[in-house]
N, C-alpha and C. Protein backbone atom coordinates (compact mmCIF):
# COMPACT_ATOMS: atom_id res chain seq x y z
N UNK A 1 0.84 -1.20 0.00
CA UNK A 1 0.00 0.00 0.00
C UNK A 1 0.87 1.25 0.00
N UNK A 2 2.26 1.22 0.46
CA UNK A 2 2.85 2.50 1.03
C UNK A 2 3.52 2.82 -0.68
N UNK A 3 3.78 1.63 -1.67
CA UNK A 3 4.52 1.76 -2.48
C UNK A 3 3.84 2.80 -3.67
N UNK A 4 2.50 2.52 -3.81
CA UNK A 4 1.67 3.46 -4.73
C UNK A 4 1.98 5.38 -4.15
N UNK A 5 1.38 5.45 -2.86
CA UNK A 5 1.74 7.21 -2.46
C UNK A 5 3.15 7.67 -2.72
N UNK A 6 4.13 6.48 -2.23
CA UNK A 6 5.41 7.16 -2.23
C UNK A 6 5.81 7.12 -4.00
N UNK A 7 5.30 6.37 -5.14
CA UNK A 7 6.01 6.11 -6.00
C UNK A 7 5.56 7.39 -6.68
N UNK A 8 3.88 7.43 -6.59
CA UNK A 8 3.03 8.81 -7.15
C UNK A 8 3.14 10.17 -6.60
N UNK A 9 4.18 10.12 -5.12
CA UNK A 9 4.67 11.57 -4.66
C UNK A 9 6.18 11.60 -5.33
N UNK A 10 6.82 10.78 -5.25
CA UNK A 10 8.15 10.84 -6.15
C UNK A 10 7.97 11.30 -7.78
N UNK A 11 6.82 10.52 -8.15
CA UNK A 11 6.75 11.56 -9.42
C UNK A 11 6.43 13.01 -9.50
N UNK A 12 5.65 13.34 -8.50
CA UNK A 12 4.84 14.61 -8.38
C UNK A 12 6.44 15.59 -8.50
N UNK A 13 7.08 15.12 -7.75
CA UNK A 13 8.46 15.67 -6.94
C UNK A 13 8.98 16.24 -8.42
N UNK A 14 8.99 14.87 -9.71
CA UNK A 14 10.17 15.06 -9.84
C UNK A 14 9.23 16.17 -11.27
N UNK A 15 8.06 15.81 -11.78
CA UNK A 15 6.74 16.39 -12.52
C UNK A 15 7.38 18.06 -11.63
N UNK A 16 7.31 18.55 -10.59
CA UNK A 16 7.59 19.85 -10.36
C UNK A 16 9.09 20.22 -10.70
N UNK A 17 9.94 19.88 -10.51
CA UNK A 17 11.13 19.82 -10.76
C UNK A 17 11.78 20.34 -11.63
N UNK A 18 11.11 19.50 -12.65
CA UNK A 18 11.03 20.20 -14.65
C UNK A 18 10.02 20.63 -14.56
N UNK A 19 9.06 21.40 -13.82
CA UNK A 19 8.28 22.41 -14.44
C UNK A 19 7.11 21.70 -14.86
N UNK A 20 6.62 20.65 -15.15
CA UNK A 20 5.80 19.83 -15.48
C UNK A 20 4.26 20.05 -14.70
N UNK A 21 3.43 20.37 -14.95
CA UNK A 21 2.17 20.97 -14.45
C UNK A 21 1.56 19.53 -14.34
N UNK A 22 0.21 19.73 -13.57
CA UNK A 22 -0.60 18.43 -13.29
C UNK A 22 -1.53 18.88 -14.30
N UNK A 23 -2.14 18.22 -15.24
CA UNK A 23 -2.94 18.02 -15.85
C UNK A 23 -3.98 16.76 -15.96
N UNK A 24 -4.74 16.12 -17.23
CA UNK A 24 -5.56 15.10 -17.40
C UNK A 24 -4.99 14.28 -17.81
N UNK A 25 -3.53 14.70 -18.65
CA UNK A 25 -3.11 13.74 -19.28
C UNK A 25 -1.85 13.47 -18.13
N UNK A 26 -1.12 14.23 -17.21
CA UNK A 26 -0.06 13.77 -16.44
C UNK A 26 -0.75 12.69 -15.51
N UNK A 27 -2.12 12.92 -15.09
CA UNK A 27 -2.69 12.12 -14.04
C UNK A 27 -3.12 10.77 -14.77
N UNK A 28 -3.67 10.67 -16.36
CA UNK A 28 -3.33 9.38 -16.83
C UNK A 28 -2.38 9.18 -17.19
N UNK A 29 -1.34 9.54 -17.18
CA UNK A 29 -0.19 8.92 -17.45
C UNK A 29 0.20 7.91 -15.87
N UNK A 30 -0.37 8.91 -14.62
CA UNK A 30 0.32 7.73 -13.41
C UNK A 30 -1.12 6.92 -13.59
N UNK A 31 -2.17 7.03 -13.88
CA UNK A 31 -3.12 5.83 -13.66
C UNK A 31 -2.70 4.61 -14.57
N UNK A 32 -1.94 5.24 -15.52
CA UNK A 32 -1.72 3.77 -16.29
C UNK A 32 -0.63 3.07 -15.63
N UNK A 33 0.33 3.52 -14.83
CA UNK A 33 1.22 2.98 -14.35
C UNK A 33 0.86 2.20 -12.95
N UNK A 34 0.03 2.72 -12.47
CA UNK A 34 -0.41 1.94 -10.91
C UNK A 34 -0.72 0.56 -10.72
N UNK A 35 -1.22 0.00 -12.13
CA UNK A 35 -1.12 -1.70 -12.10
C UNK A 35 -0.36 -1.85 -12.37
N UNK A 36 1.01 -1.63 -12.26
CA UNK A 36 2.23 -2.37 -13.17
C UNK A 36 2.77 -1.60 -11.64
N UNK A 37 2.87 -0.56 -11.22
CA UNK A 37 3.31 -0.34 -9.75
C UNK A 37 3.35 -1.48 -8.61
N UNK A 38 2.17 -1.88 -8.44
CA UNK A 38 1.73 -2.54 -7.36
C UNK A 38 1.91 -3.94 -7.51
N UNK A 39 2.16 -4.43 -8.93
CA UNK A 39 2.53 -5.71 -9.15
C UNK A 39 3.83 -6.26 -8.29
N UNK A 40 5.20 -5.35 -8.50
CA UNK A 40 6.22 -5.94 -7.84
C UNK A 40 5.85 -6.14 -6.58
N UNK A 41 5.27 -5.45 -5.89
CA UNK A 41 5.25 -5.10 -4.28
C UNK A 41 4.17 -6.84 -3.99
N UNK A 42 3.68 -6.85 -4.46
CA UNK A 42 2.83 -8.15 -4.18
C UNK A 42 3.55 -9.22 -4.50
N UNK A 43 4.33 -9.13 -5.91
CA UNK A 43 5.26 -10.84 -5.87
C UNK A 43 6.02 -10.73 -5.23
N UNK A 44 7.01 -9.25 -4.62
CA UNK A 44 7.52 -9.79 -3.80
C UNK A 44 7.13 -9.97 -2.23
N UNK A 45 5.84 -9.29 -2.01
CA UNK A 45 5.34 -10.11 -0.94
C UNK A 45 4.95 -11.68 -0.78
N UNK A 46 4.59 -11.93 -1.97
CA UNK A 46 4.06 -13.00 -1.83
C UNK A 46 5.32 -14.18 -1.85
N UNK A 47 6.35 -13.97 -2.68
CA UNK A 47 7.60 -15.06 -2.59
C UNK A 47 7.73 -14.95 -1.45
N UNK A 48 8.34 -13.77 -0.45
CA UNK A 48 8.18 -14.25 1.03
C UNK A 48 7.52 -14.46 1.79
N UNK A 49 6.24 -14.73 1.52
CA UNK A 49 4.91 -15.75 2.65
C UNK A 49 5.51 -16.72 1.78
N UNK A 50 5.56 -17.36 0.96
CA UNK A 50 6.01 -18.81 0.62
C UNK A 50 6.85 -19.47 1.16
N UNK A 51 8.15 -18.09 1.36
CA UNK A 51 9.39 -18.62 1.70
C UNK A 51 9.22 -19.16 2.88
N UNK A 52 8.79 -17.83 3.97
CA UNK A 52 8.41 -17.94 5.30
C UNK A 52 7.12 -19.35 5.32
N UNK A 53 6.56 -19.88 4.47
CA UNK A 53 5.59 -20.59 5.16
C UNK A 53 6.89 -22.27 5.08
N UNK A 54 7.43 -22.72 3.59
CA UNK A 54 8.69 -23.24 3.75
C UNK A 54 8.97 -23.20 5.37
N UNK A 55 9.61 -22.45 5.73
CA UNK A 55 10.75 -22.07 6.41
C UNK A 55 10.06 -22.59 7.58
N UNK A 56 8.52 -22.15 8.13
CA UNK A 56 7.80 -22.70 9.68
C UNK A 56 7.62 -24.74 8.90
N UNK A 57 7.29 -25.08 7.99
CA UNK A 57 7.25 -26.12 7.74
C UNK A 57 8.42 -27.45 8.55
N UNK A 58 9.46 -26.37 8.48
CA UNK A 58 11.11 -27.12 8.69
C UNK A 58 11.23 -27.35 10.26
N UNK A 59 11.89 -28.08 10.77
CA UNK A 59 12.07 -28.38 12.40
C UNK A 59 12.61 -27.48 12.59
N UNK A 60 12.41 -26.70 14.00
CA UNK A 60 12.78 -25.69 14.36
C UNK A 60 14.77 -25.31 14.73
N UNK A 61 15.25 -26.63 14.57
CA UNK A 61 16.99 -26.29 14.98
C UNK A 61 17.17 -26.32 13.00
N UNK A 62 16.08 -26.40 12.07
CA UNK A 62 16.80 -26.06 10.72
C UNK A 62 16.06 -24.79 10.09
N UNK A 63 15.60 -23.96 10.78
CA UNK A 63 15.08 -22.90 10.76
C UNK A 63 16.11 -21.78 10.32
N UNK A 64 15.90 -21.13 9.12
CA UNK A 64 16.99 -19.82 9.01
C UNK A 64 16.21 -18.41 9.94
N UNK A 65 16.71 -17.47 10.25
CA UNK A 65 16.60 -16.59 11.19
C UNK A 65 15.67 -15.61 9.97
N UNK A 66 14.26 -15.08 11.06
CA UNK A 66 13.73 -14.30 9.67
C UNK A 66 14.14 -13.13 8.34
N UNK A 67 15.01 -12.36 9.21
CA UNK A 67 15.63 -11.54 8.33
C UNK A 67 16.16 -12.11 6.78
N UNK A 68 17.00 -13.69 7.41
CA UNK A 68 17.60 -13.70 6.30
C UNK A 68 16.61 -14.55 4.92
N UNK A 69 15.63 -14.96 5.71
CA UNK A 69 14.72 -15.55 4.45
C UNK A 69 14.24 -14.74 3.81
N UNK A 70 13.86 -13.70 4.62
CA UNK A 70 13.20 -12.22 3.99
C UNK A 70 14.33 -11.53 2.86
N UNK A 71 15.67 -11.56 2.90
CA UNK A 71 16.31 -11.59 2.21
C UNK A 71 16.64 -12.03 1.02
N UNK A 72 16.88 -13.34 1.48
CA UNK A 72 16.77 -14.29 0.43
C UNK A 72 15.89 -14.50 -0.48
N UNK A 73 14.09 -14.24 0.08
CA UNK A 73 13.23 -13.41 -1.14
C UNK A 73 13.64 -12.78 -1.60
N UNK A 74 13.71 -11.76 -1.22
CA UNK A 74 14.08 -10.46 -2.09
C UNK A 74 14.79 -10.69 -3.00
N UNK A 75 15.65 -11.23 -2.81
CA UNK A 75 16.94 -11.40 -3.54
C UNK A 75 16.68 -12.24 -5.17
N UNK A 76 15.08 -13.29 -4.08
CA UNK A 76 15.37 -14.09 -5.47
C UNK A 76 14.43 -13.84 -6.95
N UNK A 77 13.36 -12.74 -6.27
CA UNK A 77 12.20 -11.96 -7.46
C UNK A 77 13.09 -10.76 -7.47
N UNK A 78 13.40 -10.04 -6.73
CA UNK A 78 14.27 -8.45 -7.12
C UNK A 78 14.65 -8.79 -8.61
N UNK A 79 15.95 -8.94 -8.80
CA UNK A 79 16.08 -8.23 -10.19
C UNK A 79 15.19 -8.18 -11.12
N UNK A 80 14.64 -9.73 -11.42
CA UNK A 80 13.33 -9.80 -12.37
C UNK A 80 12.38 -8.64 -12.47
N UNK A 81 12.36 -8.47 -11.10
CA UNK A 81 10.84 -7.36 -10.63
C UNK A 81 11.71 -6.02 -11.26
N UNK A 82 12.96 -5.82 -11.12
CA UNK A 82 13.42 -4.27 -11.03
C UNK A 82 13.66 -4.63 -12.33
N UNK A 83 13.66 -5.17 -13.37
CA UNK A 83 14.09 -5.19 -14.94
C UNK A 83 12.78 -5.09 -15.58
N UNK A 84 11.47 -5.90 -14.93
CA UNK A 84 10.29 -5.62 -15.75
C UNK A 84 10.08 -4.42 -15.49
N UNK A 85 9.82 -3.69 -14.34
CA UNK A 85 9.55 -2.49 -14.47
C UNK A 85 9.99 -1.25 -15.04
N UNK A 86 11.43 -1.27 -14.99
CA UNK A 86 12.75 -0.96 -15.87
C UNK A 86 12.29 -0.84 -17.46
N UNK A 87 11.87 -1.99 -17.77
CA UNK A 87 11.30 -2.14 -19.60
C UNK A 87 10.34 -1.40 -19.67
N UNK A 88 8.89 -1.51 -18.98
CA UNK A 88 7.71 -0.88 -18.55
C UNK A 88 8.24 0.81 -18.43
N UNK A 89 9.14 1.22 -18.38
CA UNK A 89 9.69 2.70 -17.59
C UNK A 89 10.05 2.87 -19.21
N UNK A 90 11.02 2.29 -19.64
CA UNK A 90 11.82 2.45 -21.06
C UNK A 90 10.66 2.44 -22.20
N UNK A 91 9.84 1.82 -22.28
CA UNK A 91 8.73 1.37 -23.13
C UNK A 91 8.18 2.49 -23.56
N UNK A 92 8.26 3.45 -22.78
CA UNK A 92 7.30 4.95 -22.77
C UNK A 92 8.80 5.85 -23.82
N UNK A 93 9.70 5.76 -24.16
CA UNK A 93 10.76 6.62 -24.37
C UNK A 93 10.35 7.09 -26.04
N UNK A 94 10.15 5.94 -26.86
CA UNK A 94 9.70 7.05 -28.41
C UNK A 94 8.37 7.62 -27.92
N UNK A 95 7.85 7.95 -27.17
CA UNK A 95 7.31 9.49 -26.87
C UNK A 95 7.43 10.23 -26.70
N UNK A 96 9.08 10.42 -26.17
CA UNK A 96 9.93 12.15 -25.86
C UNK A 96 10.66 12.25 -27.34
N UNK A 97 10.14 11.37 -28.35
CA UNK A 97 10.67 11.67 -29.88
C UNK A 97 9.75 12.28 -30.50
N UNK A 98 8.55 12.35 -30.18
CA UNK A 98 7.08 12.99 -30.64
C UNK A 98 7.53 14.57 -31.02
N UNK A 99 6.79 14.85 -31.87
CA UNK A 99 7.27 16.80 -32.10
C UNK A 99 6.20 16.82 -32.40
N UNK A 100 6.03 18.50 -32.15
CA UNK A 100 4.42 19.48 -32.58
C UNK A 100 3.60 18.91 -31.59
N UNK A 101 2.03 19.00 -32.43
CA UNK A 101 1.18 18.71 -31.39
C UNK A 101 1.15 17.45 -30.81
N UNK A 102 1.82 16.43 -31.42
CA UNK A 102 2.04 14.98 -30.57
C UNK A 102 2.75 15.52 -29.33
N UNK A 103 3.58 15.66 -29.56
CA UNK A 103 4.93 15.78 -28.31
C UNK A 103 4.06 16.58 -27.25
N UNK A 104 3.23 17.50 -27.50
CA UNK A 104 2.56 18.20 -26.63
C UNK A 104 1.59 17.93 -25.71
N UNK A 105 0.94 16.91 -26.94
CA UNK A 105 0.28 16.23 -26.58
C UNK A 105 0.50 14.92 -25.42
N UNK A 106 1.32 14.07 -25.98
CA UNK A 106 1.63 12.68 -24.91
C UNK A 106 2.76 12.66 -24.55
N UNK A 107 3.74 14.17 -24.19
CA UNK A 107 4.60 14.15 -22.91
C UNK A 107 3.91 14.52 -21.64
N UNK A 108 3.22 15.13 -21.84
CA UNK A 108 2.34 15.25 -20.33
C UNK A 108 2.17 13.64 -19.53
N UNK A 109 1.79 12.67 -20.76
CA UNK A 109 1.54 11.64 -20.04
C UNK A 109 2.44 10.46 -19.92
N UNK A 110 3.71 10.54 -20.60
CA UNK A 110 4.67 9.72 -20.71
C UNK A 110 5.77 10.48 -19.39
N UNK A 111 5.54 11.73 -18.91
CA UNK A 111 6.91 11.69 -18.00
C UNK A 111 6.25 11.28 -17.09
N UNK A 112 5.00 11.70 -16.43
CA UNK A 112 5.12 10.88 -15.26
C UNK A 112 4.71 9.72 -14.54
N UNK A 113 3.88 9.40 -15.99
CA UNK A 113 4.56 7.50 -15.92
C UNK A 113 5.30 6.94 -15.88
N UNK A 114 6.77 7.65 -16.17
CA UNK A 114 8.33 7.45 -16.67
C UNK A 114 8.59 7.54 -14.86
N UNK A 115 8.40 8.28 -14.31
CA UNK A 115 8.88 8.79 -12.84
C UNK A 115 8.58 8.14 -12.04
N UNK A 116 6.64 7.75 -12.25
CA UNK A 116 6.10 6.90 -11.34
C UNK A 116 6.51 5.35 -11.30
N UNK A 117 7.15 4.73 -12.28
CA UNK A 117 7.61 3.55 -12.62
C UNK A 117 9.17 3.04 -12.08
N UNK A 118 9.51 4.35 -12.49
CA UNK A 118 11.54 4.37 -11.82
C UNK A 118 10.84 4.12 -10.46
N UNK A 119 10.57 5.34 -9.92
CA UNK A 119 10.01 4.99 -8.37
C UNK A 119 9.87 3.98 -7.76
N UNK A 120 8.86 3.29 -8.30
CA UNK A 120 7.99 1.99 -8.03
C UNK A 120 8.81 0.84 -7.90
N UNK A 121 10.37 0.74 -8.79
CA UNK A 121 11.21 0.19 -9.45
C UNK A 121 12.18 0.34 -8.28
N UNK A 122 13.05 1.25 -7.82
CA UNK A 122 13.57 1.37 -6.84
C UNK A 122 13.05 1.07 -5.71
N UNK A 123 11.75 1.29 -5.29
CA UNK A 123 10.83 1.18 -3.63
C UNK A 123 10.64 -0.19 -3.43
N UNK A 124 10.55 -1.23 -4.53
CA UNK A 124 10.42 -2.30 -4.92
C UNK A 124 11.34 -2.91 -4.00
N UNK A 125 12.69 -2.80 -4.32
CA UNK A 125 13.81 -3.18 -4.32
C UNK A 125 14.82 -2.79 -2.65
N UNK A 126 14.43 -1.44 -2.40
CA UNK A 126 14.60 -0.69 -1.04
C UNK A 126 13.75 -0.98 0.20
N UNK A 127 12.43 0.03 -0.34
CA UNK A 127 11.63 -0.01 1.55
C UNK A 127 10.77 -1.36 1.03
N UNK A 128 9.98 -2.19 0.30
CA UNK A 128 9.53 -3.01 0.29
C UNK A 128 9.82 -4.79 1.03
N UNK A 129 11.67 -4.59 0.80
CA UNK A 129 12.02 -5.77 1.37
C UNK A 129 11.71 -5.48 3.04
N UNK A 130 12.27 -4.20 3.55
CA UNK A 130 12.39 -3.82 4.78
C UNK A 130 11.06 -3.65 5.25
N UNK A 131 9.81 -3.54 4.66
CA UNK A 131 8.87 -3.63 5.48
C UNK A 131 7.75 -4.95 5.32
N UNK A 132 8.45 -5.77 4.93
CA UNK A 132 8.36 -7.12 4.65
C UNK A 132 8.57 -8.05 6.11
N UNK A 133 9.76 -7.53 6.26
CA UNK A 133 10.73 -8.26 7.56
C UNK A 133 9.71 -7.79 8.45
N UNK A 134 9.69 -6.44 8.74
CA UNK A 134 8.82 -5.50 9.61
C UNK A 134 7.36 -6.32 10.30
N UNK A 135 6.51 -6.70 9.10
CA UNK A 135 5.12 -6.36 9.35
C UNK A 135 4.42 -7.95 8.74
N UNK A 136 5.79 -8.66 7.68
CA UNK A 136 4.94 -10.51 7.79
C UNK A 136 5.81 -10.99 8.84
N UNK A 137 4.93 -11.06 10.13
CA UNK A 137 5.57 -11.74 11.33
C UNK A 137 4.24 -12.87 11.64
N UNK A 138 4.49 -13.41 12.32
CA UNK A 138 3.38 -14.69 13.62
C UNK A 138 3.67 -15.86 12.51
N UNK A 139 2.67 -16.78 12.68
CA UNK A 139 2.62 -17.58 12.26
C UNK A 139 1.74 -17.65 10.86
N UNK A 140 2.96 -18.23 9.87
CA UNK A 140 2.72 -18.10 8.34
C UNK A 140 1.64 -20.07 7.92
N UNK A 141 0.61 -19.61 7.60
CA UNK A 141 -0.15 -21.08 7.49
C UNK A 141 0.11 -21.25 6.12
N UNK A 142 -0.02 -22.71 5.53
CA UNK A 142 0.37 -22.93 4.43
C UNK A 142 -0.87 -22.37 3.18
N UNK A 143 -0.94 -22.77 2.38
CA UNK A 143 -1.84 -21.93 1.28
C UNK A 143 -3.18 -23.33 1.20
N UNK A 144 -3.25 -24.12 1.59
CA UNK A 144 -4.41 -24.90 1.71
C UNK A 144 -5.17 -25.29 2.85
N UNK A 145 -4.33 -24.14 3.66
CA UNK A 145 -5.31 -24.08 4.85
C UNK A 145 -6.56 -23.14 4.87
N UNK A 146 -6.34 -22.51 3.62
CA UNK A 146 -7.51 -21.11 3.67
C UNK A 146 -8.06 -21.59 2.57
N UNK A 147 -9.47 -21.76 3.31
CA UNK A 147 -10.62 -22.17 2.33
C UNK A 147 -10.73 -21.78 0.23
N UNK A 148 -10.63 -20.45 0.24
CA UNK A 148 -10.83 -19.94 -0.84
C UNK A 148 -10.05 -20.83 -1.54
N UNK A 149 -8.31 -20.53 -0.79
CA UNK A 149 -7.65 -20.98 -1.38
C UNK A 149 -7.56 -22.51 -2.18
N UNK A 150 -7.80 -23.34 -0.86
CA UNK A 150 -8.37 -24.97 -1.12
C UNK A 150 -9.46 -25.15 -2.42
N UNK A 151 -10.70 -23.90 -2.66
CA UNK A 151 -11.42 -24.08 -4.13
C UNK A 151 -10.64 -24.19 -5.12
N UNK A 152 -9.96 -23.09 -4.88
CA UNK A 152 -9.23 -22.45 -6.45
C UNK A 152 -7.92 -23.62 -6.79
N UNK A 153 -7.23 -23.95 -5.70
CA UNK A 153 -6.33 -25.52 -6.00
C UNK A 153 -7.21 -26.41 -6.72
N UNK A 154 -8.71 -27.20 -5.74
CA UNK A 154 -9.49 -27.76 -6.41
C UNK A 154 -10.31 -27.62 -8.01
N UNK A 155 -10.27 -26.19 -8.19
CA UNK A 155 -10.42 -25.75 -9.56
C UNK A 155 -9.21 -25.39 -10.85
N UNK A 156 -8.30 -25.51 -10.20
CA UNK A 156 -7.56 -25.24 -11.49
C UNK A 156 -6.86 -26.45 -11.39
N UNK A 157 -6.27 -27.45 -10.65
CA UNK A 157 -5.28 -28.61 -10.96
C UNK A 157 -6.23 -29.48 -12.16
N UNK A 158 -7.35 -29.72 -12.04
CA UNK A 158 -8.06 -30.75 -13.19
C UNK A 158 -7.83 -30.27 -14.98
N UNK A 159 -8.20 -28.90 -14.63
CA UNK A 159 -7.67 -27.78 -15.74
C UNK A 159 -6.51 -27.72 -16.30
N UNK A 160 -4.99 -27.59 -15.38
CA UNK A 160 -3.98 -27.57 -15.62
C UNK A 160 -3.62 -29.22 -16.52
N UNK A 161 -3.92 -30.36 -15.38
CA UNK A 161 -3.68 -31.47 -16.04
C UNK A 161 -4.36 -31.65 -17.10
N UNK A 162 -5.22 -31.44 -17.36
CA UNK A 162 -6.06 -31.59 -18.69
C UNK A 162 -5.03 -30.49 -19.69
N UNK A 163 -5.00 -29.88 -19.53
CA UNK A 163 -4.33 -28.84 -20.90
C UNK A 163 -2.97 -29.74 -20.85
N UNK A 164 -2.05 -30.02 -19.82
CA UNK A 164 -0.75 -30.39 -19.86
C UNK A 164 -0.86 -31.77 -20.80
N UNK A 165 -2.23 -32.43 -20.15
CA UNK A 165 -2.37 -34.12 -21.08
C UNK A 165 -2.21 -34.08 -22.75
N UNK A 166 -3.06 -32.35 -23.35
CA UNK A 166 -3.53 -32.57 -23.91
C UNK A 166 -2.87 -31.19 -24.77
N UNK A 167 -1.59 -30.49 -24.62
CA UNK A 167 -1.09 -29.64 -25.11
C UNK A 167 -1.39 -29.18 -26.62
N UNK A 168 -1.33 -30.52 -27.63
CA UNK A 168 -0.75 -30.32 -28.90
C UNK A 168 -2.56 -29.87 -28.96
N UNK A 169 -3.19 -30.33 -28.83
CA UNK A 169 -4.57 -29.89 -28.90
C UNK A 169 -5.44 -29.08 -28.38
N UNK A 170 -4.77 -28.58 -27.75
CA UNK A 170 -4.55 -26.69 -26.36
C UNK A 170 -4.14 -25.90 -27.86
N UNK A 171 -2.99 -25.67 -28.40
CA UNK A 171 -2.36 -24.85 -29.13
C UNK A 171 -3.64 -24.77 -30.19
N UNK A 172 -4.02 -26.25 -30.96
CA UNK A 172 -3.98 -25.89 -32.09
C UNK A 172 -5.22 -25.43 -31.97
N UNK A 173 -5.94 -25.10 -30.91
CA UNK A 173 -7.74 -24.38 -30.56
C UNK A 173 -7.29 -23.46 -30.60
N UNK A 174 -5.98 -22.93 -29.70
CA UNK A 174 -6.02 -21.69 -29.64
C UNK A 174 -5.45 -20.79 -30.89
N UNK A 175 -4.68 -21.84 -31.68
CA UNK A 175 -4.67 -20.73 -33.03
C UNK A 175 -5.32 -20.97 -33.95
N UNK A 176 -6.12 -22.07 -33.75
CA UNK A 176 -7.86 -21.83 -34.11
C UNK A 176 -7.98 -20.23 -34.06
N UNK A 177 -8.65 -20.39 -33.10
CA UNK A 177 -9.22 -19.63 -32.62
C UNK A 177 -8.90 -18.08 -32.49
N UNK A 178 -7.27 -17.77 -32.74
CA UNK A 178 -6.74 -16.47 -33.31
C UNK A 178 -6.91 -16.35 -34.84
N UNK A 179 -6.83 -17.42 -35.37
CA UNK A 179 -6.99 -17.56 -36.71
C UNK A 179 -8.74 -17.29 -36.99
N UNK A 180 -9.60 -17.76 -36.36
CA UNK A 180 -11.41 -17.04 -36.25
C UNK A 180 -10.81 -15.55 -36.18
N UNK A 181 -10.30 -14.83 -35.15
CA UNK A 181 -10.68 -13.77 -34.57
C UNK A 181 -9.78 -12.84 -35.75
N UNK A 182 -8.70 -13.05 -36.51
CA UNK A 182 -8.34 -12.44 -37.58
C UNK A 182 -8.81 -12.40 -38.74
């Protein structure tokens, strides 16, 4: 939650900086970025409830100390997470090539998507691990102890094995089926 305000005040920061006014199009430029924001912050929350649920699984004299599992997440989605977002940040760049009324047009909304993304990209990587350690503490239950969860296992493994049984005939529906839609 903390990663969206701080990533969308870091842009604001940097949107004043260069002079960059708030407009309709600077404010969609960060709305388009806020699902692609909030993505890292969740896988890497979520690799460490995995890790941490692992880790209570194990007898307690083979237990690693929490910090360092929390680490050792980090460590092991970070770059991935800080390179997709990185591309996602870069992706926006032939828009500061735009001239006339383009350029006028969709730099308003390409810088501070550009800002809000670096942000998001760094916070990711910085306060996210550290308030990870912080605030997933007690006891981590495994993922089929929570009901919902137990459906959605029960609903997608029959699914999964069925497509895996049945691959060559998965594909060729589905380019069927791009082949209908073209």
């Amino acid at each position: 939650i903390l990663t969206l305000p701080l990533s969308i005040l870091l842009s604001f920061v940097a949107m004043r900086y260069i002079g960059l006014g708030s407009n309709i199009m600077s404010l969609g430029g960060i709305a388009i970025a806020i699902g692609a924001m909030i993505d890292a912050a969740i896988i890497m929350i979520e690799n460490a409830h995995k890790h941490l649920e692992h880790e209570a699984a194990k007898p307690p004299a083979e237990r690693r100390e929490h910090w360092q599992v929390i680490l050792d997440a980090s460590k092991e989605v970070g770059p991935s997470l800080f390179y997709s977002l990185l591309v996602i940040t870069v992706s926006f760049i032939p828009v500061f090539t735009l001239e006339a009324q383009e350029g006028r047009l969709f730099r308003p909304l390409a810088f501070p998507q550009t800002y809000a993304m670096a942000a998001a990209a760094v916070l990711s990587l910085t306060v996210v691990p550290i308030l990870m350690g912080y605030w997933i503490r007690g006891r981590i239950l495994p993922e089929e102890r929570n009901p919902i969860n137990r459906f959605l296992i029960r609903a997608y493994h029959p699914v999964a094995a069925f497509v895996l049984a049945h691959s060559r005939a998965v594909i060729l529906a589905a380019a069927a089926l791009v082949a209908v839609t073209v």
